[in-house]
C-alpha atoms as a PDB file:
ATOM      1  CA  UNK A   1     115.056 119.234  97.323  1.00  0.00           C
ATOM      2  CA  UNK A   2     117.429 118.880  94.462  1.00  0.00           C
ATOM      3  CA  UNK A   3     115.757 118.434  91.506  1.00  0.00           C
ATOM      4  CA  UNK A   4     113.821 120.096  88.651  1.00  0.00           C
ATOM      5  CA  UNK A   5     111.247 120.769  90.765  1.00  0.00           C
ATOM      6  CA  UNK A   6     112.735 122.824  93.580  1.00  0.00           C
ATOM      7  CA  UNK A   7     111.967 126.088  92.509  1.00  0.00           C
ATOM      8  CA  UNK A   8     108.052 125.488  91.888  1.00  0.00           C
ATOM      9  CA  UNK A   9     105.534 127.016  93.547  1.00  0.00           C
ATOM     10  CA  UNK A  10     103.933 125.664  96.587  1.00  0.00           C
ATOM     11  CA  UNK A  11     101.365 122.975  95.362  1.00  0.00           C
ATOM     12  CA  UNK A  12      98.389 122.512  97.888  1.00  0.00           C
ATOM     13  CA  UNK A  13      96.520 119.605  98.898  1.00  0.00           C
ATOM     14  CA  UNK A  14      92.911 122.331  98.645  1.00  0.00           C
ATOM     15  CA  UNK A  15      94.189 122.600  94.847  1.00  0.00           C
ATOM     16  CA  UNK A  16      94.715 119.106  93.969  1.00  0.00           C
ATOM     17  CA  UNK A  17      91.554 118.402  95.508  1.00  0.00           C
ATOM     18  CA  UNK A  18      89.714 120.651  93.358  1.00  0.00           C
ATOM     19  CA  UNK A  19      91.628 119.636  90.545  1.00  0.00           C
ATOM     20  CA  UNK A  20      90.840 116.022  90.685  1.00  0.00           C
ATOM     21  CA  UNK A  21      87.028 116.785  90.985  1.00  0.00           C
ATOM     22  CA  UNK A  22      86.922 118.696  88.101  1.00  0.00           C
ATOM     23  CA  UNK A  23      89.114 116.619  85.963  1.00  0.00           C
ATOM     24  CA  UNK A  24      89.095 112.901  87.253  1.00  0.00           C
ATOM     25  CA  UNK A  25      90.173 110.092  86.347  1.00  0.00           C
ATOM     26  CA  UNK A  26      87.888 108.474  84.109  1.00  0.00           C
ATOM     27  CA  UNK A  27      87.207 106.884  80.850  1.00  0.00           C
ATOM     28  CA  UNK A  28      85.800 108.536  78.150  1.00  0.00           C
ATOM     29  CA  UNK A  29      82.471 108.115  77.239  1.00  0.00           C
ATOM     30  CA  UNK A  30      81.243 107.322  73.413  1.00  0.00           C
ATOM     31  CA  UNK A  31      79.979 110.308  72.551  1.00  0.00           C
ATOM     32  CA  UNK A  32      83.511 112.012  72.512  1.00  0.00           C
ATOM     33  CA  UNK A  33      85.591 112.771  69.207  1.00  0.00           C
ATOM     34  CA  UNK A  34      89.002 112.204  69.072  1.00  0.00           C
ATOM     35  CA  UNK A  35      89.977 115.747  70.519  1.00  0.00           C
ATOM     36  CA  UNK A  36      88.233 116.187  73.476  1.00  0.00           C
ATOM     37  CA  UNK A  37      89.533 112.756  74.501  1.00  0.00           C
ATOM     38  CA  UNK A  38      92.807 114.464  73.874  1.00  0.00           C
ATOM     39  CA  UNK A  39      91.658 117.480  75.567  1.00  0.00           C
ATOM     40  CA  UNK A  40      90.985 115.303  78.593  1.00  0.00           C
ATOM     41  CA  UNK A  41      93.644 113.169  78.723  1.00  0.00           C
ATOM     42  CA  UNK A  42      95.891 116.399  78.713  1.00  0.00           C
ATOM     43  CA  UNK A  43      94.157 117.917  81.748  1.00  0.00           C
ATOM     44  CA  UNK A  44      94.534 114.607  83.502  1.00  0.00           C
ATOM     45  CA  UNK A  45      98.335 114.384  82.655  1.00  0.00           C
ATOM     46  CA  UNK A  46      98.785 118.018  84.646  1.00  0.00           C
ATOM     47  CA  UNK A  47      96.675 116.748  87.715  1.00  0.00           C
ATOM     48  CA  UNK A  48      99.048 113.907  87.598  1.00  0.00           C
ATOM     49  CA  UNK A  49     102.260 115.881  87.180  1.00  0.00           C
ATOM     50  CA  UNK A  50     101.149 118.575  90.404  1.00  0.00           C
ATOM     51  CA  UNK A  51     100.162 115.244  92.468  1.00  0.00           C
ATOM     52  CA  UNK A  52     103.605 113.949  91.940  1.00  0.00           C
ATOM     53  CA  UNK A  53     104.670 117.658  92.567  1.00  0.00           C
ATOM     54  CA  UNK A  54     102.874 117.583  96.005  1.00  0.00           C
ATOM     55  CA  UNK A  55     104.181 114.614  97.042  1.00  0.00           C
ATOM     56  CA  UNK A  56     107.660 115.470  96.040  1.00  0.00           C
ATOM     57  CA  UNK A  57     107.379 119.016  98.379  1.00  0.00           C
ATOM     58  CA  UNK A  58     105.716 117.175 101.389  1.00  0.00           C
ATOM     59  CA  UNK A  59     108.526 114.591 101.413  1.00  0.00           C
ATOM     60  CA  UNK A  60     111.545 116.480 100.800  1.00  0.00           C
ATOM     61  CA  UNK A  61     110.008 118.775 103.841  1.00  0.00           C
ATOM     62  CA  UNK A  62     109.234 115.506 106.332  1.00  0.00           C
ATOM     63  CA  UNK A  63     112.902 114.915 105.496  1.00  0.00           C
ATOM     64  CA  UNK A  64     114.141 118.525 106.052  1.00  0.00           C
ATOM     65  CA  UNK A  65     111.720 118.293 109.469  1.00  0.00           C
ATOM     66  CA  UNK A  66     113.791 115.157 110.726  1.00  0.00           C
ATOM     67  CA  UNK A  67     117.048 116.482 109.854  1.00  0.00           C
ATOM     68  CA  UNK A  68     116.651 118.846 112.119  1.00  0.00           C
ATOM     69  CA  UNK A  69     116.052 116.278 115.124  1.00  0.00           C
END
């Protein structure tokens, strides 16, 4: 893995999970001011960034695993 993300931690798929259950992705309702929309949208944007995370880790390993064949 060569890029910025090769020396994060380990992201797992029980994490993301729990993650995107307690923050999904959703619109907001009416009844929210303008900073808990915020709020939201920020919590969404890290799910996001540790899905892409994941996904980075699990291919750069499928590619390490076929290297080695």
């Amino acid at each position: 893995m060569d890029s910025p993300m090769k020396n994060f931690p380990e992201v797992s798929k029980a994490l993301l999970d729990a993650l995107d259950k307690r923050f999904p992705d959703r619109c907001p309702n009416e009844g929210m001011n303008d900073r808990e929309i915020w709020m939201e949208v920020g919590c969404r944007r890290v799910v996001r960034f540790l899905q892409s995370v994941y996904q980075e880790q699990n291919e750069s390993r499928m590619e390490s695993s076929l290297d080695v064949y």
